[in-house]
N, C-alpha and C. Protein backbone atom coordinates (compact mmCIF):
# COMPACT_ATOMS: atom_id res chain seq x y z
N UNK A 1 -112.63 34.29 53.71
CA UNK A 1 -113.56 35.28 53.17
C UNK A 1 -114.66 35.50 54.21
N UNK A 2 -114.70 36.48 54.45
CA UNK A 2 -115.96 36.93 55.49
C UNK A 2 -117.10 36.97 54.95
N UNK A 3 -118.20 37.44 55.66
CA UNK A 3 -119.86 37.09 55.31
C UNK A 3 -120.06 38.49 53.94
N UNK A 4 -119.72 39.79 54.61
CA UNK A 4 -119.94 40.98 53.47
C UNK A 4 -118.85 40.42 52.29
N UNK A 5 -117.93 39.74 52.36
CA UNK A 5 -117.13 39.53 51.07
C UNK A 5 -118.22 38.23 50.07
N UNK A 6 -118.35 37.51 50.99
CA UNK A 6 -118.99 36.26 50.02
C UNK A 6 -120.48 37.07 49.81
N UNK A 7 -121.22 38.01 50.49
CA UNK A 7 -122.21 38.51 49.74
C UNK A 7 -121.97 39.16 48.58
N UNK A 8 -120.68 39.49 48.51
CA UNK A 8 -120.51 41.06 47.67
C UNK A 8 -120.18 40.05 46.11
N UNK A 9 -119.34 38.67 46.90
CA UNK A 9 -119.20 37.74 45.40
C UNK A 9 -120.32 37.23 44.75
N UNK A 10 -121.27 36.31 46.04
CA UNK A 10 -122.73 36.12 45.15
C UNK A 10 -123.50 36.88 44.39
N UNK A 11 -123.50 38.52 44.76
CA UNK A 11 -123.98 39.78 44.11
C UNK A 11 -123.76 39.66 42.87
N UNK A 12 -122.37 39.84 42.40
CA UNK A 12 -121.19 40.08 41.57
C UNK A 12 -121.28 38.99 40.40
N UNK A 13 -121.29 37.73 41.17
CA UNK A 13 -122.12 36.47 40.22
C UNK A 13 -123.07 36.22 39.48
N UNK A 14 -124.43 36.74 40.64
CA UNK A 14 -125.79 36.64 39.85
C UNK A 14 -125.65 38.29 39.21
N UNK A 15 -125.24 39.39 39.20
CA UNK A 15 -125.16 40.39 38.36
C UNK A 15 -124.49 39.83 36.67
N UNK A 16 -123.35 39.33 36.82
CA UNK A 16 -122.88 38.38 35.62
C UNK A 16 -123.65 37.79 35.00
N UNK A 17 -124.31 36.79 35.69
CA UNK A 17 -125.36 35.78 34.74
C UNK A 17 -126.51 36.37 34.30
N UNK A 18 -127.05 37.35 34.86
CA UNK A 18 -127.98 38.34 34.27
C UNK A 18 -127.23 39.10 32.99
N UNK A 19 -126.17 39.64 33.07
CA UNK A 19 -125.76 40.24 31.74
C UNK A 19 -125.39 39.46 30.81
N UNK A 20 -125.02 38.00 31.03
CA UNK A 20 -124.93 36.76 30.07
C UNK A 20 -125.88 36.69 29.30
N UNK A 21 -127.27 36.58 30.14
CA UNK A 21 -128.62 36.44 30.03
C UNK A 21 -129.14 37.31 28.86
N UNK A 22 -128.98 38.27 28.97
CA UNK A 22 -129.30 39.79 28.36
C UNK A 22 -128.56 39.43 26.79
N UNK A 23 -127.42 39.48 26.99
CA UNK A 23 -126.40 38.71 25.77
C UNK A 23 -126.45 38.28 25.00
N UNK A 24 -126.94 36.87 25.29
CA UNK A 24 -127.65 35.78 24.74
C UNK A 24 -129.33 36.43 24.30
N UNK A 25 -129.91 36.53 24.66
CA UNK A 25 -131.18 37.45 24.36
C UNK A 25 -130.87 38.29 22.99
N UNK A 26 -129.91 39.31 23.41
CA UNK A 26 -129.48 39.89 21.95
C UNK A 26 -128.83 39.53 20.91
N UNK A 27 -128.29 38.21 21.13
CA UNK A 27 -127.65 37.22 19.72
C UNK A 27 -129.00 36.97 19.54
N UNK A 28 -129.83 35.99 19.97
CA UNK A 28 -131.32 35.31 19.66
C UNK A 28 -131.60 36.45 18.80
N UNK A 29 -132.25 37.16 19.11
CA UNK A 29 -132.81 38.52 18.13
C UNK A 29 -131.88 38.84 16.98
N UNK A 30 -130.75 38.76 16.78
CA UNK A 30 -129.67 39.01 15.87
C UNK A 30 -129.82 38.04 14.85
N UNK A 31 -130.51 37.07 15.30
CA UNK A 31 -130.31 35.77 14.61
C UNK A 31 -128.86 34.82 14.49
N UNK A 32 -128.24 35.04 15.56
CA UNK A 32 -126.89 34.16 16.02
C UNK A 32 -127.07 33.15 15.97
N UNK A 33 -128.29 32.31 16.83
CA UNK A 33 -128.49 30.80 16.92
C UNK A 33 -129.80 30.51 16.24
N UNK A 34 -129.96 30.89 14.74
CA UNK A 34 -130.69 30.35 14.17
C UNK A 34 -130.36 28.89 13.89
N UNK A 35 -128.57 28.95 13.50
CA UNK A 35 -128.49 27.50 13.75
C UNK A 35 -127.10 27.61 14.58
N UNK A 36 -126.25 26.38 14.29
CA UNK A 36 -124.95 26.47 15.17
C UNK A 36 -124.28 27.38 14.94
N UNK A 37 -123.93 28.48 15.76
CA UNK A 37 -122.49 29.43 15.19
C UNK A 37 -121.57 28.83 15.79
N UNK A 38 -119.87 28.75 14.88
CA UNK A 38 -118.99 28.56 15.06
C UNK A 38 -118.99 29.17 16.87
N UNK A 39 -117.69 28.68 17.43
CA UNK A 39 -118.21 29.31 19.04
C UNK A 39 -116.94 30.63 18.96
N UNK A 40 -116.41 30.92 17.74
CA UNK A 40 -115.71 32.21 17.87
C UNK A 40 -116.61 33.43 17.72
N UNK A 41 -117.83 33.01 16.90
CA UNK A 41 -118.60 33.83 17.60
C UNK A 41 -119.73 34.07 18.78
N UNK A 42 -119.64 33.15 19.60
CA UNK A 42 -120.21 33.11 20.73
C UNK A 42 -119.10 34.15 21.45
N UNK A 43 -117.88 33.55 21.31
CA UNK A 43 -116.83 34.01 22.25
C UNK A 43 -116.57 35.54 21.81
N UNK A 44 -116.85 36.25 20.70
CA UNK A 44 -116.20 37.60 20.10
C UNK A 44 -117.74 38.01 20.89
N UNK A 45 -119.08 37.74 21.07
CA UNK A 45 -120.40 38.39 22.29
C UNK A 45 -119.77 38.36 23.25
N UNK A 46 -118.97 37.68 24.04
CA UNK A 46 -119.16 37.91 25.18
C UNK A 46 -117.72 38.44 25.64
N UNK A 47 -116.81 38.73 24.46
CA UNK A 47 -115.96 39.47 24.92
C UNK A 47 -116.61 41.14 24.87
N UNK A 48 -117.50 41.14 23.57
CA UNK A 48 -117.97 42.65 23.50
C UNK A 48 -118.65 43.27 24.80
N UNK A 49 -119.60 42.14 25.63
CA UNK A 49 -119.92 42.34 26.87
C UNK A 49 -119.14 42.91 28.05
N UNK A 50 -118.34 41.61 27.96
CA UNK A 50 -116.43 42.09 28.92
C UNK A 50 -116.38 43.64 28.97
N UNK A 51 -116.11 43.79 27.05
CA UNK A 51 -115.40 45.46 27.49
C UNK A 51 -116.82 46.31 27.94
N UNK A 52 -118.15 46.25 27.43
CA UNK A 52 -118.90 47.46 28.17
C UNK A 52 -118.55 47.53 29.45
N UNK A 53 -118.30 45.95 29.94
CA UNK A 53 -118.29 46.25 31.59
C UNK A 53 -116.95 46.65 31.98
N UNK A 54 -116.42 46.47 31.12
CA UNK A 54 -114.87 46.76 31.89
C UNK A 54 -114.81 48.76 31.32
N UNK A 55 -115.55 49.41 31.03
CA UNK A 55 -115.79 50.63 30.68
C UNK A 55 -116.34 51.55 31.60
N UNK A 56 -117.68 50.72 32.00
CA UNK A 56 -118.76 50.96 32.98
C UNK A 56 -117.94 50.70 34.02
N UNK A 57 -116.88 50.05 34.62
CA UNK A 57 -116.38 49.59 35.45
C UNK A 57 -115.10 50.86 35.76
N UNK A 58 -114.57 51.32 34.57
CA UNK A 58 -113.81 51.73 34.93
C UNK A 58 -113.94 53.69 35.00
N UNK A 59 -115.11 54.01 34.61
CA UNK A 59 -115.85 55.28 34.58
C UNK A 59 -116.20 55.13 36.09
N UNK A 60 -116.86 54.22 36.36
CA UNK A 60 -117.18 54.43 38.34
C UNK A 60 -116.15 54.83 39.03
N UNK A 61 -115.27 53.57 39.08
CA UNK A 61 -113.80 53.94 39.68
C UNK A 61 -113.43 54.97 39.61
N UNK A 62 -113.44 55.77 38.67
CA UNK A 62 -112.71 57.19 38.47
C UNK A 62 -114.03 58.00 38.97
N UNK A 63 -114.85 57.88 39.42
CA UNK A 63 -115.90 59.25 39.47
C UNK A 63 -115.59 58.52 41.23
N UNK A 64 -115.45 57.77 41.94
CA UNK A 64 -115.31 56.99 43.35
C UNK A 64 -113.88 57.95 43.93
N UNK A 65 -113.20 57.81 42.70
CA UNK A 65 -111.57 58.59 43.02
C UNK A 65 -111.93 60.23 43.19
N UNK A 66 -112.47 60.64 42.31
CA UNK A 66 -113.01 62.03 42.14
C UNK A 66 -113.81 62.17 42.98
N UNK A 67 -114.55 61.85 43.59
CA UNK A 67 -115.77 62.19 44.82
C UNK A 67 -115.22 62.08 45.87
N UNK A 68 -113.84 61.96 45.92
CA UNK A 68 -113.35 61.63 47.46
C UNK A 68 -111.68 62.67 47.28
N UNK A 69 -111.93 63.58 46.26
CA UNK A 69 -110.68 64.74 46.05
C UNK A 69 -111.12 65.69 47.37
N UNK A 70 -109.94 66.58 47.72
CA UNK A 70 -109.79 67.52 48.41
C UNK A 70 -110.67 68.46 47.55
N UNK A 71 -111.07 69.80 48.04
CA UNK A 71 -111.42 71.04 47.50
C UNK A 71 -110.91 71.57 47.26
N UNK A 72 -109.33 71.90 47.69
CA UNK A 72 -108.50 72.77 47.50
C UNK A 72 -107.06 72.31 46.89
N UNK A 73 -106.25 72.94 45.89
CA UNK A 73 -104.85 72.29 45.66
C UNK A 73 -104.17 73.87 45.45
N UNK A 74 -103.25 73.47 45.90
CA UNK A 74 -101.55 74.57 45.39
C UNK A 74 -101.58 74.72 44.01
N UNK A 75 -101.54 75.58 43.28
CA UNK A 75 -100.98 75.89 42.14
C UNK A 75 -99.33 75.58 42.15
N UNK A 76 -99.10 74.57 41.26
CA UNK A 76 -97.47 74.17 41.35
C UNK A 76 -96.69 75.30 41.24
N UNK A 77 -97.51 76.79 40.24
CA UNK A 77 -96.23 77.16 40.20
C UNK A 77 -96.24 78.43 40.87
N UNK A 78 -96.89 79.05 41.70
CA UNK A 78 -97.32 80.09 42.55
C UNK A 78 -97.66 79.81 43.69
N UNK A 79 -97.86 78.57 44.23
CA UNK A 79 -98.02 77.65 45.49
C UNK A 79 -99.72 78.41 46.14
N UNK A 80 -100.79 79.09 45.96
CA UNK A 80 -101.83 79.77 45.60
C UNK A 80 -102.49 78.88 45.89
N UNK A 81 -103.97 78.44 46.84
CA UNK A 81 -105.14 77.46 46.78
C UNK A 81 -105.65 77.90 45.73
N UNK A 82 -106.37 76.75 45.07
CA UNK A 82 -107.63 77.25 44.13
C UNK A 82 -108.35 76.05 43.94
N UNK A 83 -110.02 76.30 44.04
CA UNK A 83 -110.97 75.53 44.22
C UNK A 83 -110.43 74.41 43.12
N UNK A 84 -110.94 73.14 43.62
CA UNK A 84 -110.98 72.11 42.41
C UNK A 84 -112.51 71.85 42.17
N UNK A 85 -112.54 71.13 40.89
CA UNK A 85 -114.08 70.86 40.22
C UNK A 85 -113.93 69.99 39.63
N UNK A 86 -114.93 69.04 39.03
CA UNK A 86 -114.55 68.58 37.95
C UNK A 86 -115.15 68.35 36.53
N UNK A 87 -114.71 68.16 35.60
CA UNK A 87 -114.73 67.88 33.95
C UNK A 87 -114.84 66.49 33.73
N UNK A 88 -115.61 66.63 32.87
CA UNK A 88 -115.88 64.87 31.90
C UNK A 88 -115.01 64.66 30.27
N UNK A 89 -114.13 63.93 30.90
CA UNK A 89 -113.53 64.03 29.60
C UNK A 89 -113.30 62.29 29.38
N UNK A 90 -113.11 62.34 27.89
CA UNK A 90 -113.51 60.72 27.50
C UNK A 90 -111.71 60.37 27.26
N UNK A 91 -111.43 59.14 27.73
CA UNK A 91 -110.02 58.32 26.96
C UNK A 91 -110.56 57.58 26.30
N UNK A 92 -109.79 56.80 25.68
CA UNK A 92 -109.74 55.93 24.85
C UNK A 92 -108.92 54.80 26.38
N UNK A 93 -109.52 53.60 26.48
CA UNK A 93 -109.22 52.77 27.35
C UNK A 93 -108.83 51.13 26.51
N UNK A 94 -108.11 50.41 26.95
CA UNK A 94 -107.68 49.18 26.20
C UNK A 94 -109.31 48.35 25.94
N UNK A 95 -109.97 48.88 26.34
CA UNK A 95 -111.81 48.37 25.96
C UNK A 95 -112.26 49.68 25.19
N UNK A 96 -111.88 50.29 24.81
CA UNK A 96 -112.63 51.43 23.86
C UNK A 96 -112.69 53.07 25.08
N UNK A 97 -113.79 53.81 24.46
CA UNK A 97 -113.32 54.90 24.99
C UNK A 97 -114.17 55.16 26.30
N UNK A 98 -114.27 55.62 27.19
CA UNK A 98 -114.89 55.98 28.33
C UNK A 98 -114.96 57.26 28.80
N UNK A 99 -116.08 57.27 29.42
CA UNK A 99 -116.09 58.88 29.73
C UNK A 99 -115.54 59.03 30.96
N UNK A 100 -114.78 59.70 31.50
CA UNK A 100 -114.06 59.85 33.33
C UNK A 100 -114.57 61.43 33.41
N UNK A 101 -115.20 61.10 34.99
CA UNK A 101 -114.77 62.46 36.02
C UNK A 101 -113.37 62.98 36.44
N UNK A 102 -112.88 64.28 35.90
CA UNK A 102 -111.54 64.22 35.89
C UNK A 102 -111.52 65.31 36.68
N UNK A 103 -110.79 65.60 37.88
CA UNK A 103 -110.12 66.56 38.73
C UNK A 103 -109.65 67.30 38.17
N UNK A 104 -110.01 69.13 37.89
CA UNK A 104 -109.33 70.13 37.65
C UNK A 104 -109.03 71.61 38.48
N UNK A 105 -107.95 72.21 38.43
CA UNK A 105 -108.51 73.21 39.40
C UNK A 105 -107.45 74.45 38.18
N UNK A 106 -107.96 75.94 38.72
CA UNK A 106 -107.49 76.86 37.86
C UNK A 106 -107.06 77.47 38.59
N UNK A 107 -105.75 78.62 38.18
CA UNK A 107 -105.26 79.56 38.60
C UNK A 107 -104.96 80.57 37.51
N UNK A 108 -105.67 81.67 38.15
CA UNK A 108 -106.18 82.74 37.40
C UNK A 108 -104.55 83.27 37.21
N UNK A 109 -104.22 83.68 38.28
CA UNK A 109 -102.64 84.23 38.21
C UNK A 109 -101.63 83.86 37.43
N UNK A 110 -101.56 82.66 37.20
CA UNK A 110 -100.58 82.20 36.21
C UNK A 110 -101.10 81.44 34.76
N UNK A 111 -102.43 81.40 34.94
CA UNK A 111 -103.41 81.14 34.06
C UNK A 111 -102.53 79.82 33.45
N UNK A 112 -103.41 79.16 33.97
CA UNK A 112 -103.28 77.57 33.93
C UNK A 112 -103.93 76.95 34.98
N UNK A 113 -104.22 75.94 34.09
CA UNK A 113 -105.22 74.95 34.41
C UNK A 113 -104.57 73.30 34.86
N UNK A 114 -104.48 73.03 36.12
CA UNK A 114 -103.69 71.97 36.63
C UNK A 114 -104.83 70.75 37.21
N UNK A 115 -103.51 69.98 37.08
CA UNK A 115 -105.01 68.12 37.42
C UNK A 115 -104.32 67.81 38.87
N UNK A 116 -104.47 68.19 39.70
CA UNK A 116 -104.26 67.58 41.17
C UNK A 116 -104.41 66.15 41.11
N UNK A 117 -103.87 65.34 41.86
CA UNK A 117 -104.12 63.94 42.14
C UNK A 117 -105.13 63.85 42.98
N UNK A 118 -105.90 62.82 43.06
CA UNK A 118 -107.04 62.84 43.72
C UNK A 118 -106.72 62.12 45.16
C-alpha cells in the first residue's frame, strides 16, 4: 500500500468513527441506552447507518460516471449525433432508493429518447 492509499484509508476510518459517533449520539437522544438494549438493536443502528452510506455512496459514483460522459452519442437508430445531458432519476437500490445522475440524449427525428453508456 502506498503513502496516498494508506492516507485515503486513515481518511476513510476516522470519517467512519465520526458517523459511528453521530449514531450513537442519535440512539442517546432516542433513548436507546437508557438502559441495556438487547445488541440487535444496536446492530439494526448501525446497519441503518451502512445503508445511508451505501446510498450516499452510490449516488456519487454515478454522478463521477456521469461527469466524465462524452457530449455527443449516435442515435441507435438513425446513427445522428445528439447532445447528451443529464436527468435525476431515483432507483430503488438493495439499501433503499437513491437519487442518480442519469445520462440522456434525444433525437428529435425519430423521437426518442436514448441512455448512452457513460
Amino acid at each position: 500500500m502506498d503513502a496516498t492509499d494508506s492516507a485515503r484509508e486513515h481518511k476513510k476510518l476516522q470519517l467512519l468513527r465520526q458517523l459511528a459517533e453521530v449514531m450513537v449520539e442519535e440512539e442517546r437522544e432516542q433513548g436507546t441506552f437508557v438502559s441495556v438494549p438487547h445488541y440487535s438493536v444496536i446492530e439494526r443502528a448501525a446497519h441503518r447507518l451502512g445503508k445511508e452510506v451505501s446510498q450516499a455512496a452510490q449516488a456519487r459514483a454515478v454522478a463521477e460516471v456521469a461527469a466524465k460522459a462524452q457530449t455527443t452519442a449516435d442515435c441507435p437508430t438513425c446513427h445522428q449525433p445528439h447532445p447528451i445531458t443529464t436527468q435525476k432519476r431515483t432507483v430503488t437500490s438493495l439499501d433503499g432508493p437513491v437519487e442518480l445522475l442519469e445520462v440522456v440524449a434525444h433525437c428529435p427525428a425519430c423521437r426518442r429518447d436514448f441512455f448512452p453508456s457513460a
